[in-house]
N, C-alpha and C. Protein backbone atom coordinates (compact mmCIF):
# COMPACT_ATOMS: atom_id res chain seq x y z
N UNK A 1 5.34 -1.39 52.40
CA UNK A 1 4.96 -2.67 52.97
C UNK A 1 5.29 -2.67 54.46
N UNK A 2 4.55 -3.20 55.40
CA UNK A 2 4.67 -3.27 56.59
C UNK A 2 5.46 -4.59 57.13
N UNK A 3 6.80 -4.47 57.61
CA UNK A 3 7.39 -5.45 57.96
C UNK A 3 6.63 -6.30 59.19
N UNK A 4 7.08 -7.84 58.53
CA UNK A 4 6.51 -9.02 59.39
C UNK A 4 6.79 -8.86 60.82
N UNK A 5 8.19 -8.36 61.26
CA UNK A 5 8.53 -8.16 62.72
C UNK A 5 8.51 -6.89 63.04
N UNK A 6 7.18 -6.72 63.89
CA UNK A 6 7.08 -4.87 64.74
C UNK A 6 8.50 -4.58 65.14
N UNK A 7 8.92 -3.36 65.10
CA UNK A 7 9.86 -2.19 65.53
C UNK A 7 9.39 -1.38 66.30
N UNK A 8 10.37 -0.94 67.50
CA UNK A 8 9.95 0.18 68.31
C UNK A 8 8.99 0.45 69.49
N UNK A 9 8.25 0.93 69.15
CA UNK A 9 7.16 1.07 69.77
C UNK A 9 6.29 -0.11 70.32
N UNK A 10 6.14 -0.49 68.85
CA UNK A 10 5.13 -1.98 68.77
C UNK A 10 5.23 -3.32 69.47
N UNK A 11 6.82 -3.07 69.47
CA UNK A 11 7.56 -4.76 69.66
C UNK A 11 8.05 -4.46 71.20
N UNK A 12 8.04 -4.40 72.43
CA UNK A 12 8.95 -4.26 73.71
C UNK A 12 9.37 -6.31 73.85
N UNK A 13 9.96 -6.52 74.47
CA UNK A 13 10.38 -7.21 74.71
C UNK A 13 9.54 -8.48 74.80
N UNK A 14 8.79 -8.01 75.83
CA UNK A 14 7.32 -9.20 76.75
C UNK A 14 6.69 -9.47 75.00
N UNK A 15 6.44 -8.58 74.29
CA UNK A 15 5.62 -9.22 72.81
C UNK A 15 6.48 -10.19 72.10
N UNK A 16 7.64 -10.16 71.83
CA UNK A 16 8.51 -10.64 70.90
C UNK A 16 9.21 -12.19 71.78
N UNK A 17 8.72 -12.47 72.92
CA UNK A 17 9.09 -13.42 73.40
C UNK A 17 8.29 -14.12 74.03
N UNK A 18 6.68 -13.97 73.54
CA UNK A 18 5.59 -14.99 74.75
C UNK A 18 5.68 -16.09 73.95
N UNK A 19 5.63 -15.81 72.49
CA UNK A 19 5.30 -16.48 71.54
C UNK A 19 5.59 -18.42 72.18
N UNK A 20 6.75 -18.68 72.59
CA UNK A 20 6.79 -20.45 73.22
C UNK A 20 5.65 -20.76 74.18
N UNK A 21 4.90 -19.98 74.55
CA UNK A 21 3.97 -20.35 75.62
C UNK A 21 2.80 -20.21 74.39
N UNK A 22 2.63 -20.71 73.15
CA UNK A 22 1.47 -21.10 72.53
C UNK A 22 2.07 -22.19 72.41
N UNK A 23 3.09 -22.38 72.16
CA UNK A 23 3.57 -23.90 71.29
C UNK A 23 3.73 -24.41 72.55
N UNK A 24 3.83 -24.28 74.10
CA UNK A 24 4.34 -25.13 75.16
C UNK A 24 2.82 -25.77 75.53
N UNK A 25 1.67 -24.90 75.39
CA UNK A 25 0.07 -25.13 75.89
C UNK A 25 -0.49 -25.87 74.64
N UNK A 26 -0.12 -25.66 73.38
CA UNK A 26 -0.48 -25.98 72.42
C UNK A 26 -0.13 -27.89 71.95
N UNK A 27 1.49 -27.51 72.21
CA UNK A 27 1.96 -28.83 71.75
C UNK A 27 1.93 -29.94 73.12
N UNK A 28 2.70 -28.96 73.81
CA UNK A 28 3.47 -29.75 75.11
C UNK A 28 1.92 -30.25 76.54
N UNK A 29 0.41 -29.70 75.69
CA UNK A 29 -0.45 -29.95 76.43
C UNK A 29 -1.06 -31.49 75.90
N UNK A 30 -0.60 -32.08 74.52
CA UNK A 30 -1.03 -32.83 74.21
C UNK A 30 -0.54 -34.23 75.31
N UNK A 31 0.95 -33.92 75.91
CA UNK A 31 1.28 -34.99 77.01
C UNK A 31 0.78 -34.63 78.15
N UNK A 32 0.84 -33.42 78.34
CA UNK A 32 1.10 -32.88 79.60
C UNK A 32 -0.45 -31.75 79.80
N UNK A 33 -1.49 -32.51 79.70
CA UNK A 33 -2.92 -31.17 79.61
C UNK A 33 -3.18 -30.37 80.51
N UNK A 34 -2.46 -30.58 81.97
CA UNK A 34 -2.56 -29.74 82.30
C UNK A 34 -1.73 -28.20 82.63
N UNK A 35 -1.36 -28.00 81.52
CA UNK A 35 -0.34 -27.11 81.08
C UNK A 35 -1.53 -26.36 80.48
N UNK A 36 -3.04 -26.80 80.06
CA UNK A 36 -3.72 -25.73 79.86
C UNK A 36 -4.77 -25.26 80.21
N UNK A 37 -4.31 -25.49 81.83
CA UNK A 37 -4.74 -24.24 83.45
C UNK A 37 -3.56 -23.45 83.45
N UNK A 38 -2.91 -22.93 82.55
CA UNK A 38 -2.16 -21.60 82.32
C UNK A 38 -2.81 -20.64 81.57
N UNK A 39 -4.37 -21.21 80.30
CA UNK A 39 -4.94 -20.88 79.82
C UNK A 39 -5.72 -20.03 80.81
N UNK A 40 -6.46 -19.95 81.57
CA UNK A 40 -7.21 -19.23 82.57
C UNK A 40 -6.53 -17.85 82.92
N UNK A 41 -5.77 -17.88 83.65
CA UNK A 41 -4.92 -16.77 84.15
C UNK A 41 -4.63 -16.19 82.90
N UNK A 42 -4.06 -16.31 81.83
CA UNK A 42 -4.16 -15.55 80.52
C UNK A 42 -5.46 -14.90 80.37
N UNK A 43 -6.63 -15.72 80.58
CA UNK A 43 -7.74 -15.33 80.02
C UNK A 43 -8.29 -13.84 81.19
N UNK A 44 -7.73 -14.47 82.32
CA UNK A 44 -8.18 -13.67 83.41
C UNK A 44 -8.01 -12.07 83.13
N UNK A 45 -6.46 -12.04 82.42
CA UNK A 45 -5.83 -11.05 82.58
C UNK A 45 -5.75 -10.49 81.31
N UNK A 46 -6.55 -10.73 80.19
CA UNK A 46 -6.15 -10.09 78.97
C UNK A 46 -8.42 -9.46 79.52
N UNK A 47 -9.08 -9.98 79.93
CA UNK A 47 -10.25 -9.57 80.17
C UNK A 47 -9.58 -7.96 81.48
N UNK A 48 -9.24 -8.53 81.94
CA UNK A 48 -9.27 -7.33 83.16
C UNK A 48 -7.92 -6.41 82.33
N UNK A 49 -7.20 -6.41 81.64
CA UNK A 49 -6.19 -5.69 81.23
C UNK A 49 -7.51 -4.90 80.16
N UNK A 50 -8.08 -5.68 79.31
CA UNK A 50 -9.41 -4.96 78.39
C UNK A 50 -9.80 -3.46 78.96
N UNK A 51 -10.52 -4.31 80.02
CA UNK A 51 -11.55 -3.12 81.03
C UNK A 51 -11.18 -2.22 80.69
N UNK A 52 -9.80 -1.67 80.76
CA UNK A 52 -9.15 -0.41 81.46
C UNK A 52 -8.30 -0.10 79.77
N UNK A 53 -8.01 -1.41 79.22
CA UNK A 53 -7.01 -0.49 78.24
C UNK A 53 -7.73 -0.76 76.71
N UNK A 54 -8.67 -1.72 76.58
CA UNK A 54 -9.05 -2.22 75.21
C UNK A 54 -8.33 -3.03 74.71
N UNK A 55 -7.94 -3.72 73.72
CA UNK A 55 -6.72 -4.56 72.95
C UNK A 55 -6.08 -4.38 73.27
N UNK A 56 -5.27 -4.02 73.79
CA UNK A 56 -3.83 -3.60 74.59
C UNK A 56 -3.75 -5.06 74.57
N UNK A 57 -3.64 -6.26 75.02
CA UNK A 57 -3.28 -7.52 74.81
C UNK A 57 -2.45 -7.77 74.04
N UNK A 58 -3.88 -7.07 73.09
CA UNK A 58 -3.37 -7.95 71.78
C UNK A 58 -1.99 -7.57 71.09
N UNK A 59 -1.80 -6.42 70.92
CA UNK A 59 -0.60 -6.01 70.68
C UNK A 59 0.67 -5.81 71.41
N UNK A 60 0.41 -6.20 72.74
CA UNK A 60 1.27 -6.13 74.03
C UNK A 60 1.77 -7.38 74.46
N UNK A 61 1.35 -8.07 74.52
CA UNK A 61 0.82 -9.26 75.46
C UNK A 61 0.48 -10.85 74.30
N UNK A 62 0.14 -10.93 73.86
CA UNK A 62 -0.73 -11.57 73.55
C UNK A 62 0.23 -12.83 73.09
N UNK A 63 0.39 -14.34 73.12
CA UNK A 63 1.28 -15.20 72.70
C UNK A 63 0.88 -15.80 71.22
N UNK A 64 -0.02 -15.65 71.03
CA UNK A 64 -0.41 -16.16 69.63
C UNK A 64 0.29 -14.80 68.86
N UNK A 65 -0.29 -13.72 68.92
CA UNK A 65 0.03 -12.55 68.00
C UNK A 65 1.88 -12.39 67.67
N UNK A 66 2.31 -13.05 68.86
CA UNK A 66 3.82 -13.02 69.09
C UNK A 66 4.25 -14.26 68.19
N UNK A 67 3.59 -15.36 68.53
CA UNK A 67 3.85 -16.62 67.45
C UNK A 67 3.60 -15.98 65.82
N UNK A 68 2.11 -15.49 65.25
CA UNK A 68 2.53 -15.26 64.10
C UNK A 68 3.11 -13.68 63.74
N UNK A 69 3.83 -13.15 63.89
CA UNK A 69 4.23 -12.18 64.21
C UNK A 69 6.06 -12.45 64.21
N UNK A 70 6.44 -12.81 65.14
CA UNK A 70 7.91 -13.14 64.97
C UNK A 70 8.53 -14.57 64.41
N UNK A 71 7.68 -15.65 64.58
CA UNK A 71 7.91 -16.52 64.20
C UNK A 71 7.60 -17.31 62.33
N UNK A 72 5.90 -16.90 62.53
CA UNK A 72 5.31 -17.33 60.65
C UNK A 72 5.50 -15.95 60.03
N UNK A 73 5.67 -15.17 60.51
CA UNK A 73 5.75 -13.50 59.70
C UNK A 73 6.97 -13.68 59.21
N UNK A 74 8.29 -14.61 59.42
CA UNK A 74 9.07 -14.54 58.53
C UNK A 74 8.87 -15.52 57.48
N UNK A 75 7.77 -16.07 57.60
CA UNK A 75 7.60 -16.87 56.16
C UNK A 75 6.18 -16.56 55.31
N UNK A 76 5.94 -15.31 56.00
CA UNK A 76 4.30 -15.10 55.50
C UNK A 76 3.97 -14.46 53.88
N UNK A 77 3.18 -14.55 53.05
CA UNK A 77 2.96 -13.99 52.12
C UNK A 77 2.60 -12.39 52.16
N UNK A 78 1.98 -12.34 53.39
CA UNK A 78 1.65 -10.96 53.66
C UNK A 78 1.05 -10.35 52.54
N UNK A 79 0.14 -11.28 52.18
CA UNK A 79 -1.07 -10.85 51.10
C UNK A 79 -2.09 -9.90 52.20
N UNK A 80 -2.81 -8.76 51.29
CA UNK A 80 -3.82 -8.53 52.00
C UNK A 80 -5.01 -9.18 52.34
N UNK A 81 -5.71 -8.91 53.82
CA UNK A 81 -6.32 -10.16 54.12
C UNK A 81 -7.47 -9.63 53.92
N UNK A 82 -8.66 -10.80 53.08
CA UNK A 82 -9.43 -10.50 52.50
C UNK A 82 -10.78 -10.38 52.91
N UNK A 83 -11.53 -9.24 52.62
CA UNK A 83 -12.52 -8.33 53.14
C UNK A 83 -13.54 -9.23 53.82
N UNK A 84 -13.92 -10.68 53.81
CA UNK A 84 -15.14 -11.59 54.50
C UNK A 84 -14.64 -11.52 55.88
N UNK A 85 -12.90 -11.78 56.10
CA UNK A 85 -12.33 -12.28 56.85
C UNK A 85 -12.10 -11.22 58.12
N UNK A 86 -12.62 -9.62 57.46
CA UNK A 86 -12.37 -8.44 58.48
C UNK A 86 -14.04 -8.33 58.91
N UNK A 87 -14.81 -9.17 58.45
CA UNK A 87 -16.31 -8.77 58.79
C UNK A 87 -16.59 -9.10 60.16
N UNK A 88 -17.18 -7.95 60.70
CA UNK A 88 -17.82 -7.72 62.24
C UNK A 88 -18.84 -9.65 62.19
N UNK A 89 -19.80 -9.51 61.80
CA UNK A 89 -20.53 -10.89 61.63
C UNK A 89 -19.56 -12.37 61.74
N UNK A 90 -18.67 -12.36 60.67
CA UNK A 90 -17.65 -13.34 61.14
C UNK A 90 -17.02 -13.53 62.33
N UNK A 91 -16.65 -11.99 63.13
CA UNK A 91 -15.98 -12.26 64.18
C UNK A 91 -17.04 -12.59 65.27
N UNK A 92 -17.88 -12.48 65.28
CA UNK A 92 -19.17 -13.00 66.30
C UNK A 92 -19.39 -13.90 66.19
N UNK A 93 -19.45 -14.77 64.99
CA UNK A 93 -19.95 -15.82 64.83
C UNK A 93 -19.10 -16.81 65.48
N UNK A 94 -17.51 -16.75 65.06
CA UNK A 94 -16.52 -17.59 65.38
C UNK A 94 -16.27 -17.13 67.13
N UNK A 95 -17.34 -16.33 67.83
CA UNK A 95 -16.85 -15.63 69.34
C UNK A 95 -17.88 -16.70 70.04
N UNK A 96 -19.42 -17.01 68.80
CA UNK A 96 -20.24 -17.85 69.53
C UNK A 96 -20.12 -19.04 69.50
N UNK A 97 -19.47 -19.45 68.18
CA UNK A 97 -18.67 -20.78 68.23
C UNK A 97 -17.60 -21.54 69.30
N UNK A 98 -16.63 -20.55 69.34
CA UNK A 98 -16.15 -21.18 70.01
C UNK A 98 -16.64 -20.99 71.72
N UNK A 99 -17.37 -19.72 71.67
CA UNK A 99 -17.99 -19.72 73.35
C UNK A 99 -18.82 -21.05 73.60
N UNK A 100 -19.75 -21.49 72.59
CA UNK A 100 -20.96 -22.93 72.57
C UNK A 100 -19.97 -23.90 72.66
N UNK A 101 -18.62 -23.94 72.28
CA UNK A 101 -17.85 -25.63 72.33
C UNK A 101 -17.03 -25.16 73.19
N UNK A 102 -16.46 -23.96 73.91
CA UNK A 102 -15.98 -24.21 75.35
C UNK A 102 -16.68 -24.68 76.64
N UNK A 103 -18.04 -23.75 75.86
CA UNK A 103 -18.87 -24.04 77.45
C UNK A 103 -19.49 -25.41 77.48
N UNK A 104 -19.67 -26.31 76.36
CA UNK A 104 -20.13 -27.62 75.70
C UNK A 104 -19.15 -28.73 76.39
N UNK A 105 -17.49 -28.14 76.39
CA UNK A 105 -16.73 -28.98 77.07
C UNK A 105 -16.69 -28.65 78.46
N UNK A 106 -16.85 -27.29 79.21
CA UNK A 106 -16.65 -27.10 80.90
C UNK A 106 -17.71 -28.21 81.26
N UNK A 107 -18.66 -27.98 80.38
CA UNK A 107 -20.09 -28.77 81.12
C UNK A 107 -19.15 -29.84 81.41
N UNK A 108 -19.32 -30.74 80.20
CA UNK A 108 -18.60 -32.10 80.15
C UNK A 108 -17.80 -32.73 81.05
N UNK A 109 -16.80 -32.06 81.44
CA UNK A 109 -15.58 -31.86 82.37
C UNK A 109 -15.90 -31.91 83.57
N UNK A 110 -17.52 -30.86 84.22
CA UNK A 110 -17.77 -30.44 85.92
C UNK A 110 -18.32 -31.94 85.86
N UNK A 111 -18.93 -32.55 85.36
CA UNK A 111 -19.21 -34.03 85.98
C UNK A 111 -17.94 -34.81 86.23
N UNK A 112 -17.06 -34.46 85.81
CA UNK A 112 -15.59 -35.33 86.59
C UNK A 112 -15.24 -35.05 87.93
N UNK A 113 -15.75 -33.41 88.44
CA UNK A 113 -15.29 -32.87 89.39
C UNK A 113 -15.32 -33.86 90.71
N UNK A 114 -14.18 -33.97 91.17
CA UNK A 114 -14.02 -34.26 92.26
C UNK A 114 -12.81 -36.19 91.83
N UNK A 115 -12.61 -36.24 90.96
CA UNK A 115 -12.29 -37.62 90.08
C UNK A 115 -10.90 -36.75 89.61
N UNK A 116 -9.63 -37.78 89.66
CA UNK A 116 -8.00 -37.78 89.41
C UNK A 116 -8.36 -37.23 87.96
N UNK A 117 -9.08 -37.19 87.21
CA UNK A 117 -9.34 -37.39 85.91
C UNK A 117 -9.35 -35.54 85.92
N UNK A 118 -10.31 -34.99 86.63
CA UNK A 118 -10.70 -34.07 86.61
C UNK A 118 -9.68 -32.50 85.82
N UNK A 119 -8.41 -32.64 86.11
CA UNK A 119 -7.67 -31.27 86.62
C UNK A 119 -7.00 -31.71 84.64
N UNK A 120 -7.21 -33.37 84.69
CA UNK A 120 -6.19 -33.22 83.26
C UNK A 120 -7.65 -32.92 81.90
N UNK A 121 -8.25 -33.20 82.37
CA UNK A 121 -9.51 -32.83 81.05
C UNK A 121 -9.75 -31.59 81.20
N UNK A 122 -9.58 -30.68 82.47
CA UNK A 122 -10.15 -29.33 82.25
C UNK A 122 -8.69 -28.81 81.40
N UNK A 123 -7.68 -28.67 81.59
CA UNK A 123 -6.17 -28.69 80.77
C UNK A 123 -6.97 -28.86 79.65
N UNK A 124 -7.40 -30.05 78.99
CA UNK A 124 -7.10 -30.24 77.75
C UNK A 124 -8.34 -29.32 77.27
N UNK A 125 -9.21 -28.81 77.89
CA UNK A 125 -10.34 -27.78 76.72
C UNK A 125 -9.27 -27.27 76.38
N UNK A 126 -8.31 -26.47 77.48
CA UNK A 126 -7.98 -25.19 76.36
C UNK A 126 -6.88 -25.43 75.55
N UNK A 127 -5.99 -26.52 75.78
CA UNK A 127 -4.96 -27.18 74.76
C UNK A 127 -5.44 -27.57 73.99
N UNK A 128 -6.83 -27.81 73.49
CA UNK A 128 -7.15 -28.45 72.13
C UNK A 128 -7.61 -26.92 71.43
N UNK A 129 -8.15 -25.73 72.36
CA UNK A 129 -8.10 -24.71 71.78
C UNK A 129 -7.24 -24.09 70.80
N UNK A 130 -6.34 -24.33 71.89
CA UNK A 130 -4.83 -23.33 71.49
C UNK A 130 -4.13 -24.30 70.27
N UNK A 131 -4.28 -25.24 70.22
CA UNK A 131 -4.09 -26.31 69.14
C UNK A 131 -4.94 -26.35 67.85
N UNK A 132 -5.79 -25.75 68.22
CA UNK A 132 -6.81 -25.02 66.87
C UNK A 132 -6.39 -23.45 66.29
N UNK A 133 -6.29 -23.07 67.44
CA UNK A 133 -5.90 -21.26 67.11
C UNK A 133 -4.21 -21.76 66.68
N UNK A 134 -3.14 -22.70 66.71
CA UNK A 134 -1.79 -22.73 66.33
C UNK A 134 -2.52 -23.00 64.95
N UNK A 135 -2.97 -23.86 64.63
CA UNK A 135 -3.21 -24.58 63.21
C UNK A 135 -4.23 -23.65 62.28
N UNK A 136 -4.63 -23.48 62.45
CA UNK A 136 -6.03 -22.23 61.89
C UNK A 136 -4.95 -21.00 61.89
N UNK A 137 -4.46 -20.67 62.93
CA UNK A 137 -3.99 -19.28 62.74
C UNK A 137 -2.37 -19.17 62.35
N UNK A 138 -1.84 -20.40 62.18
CA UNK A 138 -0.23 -20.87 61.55
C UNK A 138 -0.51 -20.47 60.19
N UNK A 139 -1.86 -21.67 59.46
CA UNK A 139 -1.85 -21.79 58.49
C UNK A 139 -2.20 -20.00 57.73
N UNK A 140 -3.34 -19.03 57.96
CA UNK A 140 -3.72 -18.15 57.96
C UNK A 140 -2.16 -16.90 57.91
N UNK A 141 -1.67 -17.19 58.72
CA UNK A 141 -0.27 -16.05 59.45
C UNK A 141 0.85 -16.38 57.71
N UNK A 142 0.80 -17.68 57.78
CA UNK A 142 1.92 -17.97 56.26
C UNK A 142 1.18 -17.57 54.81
N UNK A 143 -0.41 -17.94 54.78
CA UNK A 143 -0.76 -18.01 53.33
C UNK A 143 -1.25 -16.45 53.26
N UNK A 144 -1.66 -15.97 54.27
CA UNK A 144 -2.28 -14.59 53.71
C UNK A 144 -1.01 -13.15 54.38
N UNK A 145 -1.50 -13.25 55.88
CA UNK A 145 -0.63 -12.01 56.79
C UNK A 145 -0.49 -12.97 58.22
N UNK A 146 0.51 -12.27 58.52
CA UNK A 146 0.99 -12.61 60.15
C UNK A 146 -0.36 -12.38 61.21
N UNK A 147 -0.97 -11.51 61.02
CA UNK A 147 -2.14 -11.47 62.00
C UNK A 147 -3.29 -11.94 61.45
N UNK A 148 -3.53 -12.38 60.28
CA UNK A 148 -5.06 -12.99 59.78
C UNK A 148 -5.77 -13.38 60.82
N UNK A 149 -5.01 -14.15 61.97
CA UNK A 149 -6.50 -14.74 62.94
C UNK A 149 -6.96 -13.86 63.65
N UNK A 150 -6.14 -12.91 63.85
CA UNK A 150 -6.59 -11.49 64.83
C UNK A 150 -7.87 -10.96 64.42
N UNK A 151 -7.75 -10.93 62.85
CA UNK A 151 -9.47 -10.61 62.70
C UNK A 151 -10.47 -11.04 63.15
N UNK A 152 -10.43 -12.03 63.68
CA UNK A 152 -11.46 -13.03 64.14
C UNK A 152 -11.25 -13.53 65.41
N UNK A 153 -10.27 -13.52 65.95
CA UNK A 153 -9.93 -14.10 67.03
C UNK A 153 -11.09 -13.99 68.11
N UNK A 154 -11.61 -14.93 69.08
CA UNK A 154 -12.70 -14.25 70.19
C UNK A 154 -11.87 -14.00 71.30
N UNK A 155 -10.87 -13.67 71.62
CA UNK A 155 -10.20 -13.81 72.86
C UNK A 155 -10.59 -11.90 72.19
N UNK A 156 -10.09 -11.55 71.56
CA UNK A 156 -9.94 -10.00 70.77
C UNK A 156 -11.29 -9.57 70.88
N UNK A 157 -12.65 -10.23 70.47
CA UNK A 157 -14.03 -9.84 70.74
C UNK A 157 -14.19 -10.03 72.33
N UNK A 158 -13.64 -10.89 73.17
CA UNK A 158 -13.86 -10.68 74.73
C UNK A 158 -13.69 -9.33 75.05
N UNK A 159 -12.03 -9.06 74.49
CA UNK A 159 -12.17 -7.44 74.70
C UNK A 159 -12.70 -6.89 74.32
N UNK A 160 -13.25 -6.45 73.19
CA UNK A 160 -13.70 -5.46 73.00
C UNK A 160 -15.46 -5.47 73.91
N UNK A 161 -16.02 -6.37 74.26
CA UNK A 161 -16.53 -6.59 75.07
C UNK A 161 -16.30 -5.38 76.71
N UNK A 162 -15.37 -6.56 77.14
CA UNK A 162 -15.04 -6.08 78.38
C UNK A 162 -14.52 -4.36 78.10
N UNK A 163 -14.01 -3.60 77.12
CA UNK A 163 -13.90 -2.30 77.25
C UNK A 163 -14.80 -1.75 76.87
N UNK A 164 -16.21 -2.36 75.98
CA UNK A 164 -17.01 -1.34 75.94
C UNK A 164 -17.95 -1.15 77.58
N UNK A 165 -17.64 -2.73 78.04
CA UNK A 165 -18.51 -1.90 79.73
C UNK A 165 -17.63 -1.60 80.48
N UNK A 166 -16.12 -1.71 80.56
CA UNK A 166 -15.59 -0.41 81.05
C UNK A 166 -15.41 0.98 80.34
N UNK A 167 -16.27 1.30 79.50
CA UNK A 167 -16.22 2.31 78.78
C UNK A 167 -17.90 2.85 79.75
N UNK A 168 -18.94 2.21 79.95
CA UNK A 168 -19.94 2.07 80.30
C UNK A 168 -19.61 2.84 81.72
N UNK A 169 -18.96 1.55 82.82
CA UNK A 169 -18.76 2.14 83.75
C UNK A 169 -17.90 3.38 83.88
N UNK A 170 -17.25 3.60 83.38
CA UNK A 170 -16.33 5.00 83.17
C UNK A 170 -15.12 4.64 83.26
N UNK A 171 -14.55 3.56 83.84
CA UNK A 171 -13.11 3.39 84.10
C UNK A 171 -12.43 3.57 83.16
N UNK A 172 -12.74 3.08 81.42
CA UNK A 172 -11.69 2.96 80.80
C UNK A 172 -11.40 4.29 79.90
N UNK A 173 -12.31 5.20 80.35
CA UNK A 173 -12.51 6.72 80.22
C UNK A 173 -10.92 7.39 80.54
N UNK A 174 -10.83 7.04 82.00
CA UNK A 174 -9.25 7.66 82.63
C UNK A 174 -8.38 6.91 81.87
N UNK A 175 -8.69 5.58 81.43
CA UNK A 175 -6.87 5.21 81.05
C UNK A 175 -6.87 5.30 79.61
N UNK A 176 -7.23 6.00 78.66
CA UNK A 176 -8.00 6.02 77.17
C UNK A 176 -6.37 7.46 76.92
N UNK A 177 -6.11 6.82 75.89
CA UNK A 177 -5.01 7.44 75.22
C UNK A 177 -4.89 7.75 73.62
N UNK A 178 -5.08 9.28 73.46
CA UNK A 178 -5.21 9.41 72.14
C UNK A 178 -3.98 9.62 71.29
N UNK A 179 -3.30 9.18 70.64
CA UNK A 179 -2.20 9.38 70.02
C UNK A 179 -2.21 9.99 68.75
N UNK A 180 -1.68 11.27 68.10
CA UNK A 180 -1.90 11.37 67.17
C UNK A 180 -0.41 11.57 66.43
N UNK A 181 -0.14 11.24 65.42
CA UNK A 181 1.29 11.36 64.69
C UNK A 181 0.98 11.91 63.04
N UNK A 182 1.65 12.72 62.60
CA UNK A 182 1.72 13.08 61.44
C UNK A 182 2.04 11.99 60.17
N UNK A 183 3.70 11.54 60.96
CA UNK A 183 4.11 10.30 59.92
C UNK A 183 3.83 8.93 60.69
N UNK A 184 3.24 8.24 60.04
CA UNK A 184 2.75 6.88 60.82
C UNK A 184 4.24 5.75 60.86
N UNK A 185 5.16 6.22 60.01
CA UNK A 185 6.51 5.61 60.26
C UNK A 185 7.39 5.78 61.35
N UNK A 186 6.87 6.95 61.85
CA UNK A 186 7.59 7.33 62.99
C UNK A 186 7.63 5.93 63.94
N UNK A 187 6.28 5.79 64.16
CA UNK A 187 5.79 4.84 65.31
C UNK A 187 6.62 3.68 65.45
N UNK A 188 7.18 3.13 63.95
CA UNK A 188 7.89 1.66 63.52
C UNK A 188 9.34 1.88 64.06
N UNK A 189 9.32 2.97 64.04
CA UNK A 189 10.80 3.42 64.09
C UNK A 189 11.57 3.02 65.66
């Protein structure tokens, strides 16, 4: 069985501690929305970290994966997660979903531009996001596995996106790392 909290390799420090910056954008955006224009610069940088490394985010970086991961992974069933839920089609679908109701709310929002109103509604797209991905991917992380939303996640389809055209342009050619190990326990270790 694969323990709920990565070891070693998996876990450095920066993973095992973003995890409060879902619940600070998540919860603390419901007073305070614009706490999610911290959302951007995340987004900025898990796209341009892609280019060059692929998911690397996600397993590095990433504050949700760190929330269910160190936090619901100690209460998770860690059932295996079930085969609809790993389908390529699902994860597109939920990449165009939520791309049609982000870009559904920027619209919404640029007619405020220039209005006091403006800076706290663009905050709240992505705090009501991240307030969907806590609740969707809380509930998911306890009843099935710690990463269930990862299957689906679109922040995870951005990348793979953004590294297949830095795979295109060649860049992510040089930073591409093949690892190979005999015992896959080693790695946990």
């Amino acid at each position: 069985m694969v323990p709920a909290v990565l070891k070693g390799c998996r876990a450095d420090w920066l993973q095992k501690y973003t995890w409060p910056f879902t619940v600070l954008v998540a919860i603390g955006g419901l007073w305070f929305p614009k706490l999610g224009l911290l959302v951007i610069p995340v987004m900025l940088g898990l796209i341009v970290t892609s280019f060059f490394r692929g998911r690397y985010w996600c397993g590095n970086i990433c504050a949700h994966g760190s929330l269910f991961d160190h936090v619901f992974g100690r209460i998770s069933k860690k059932k295996a997660i079930p085969k609809f839920l790993k389908s390529p089609y699902l994860g597109w679908s939920i990449f165009v979903l939520f791309g049609y109701n982000i870009t559904r709310r920027l619209v919404a929002v640029s007619r405020l531009w220039g209005t006091a109103q403006f800076w706290d509604r663009l905050g709240f797209v992505f705090v009501a996001s991240y307030l969907m991905v806590l609740f969707v991917g809380g509930l998911g992380a306890i009843l099935v596995r710690p990463r269930t939303w990862c299957t689906v996640c679109p922040m995870g389809t951005m990348q793979r996106i953004s590294y297949r055209l830095g795979k295109w342009v060649g860049v992510a050619n040089s930073t591409d790392r093949r690892i190979a190990i005999s015992d896959p326990e080693k790695c946990r270790a």
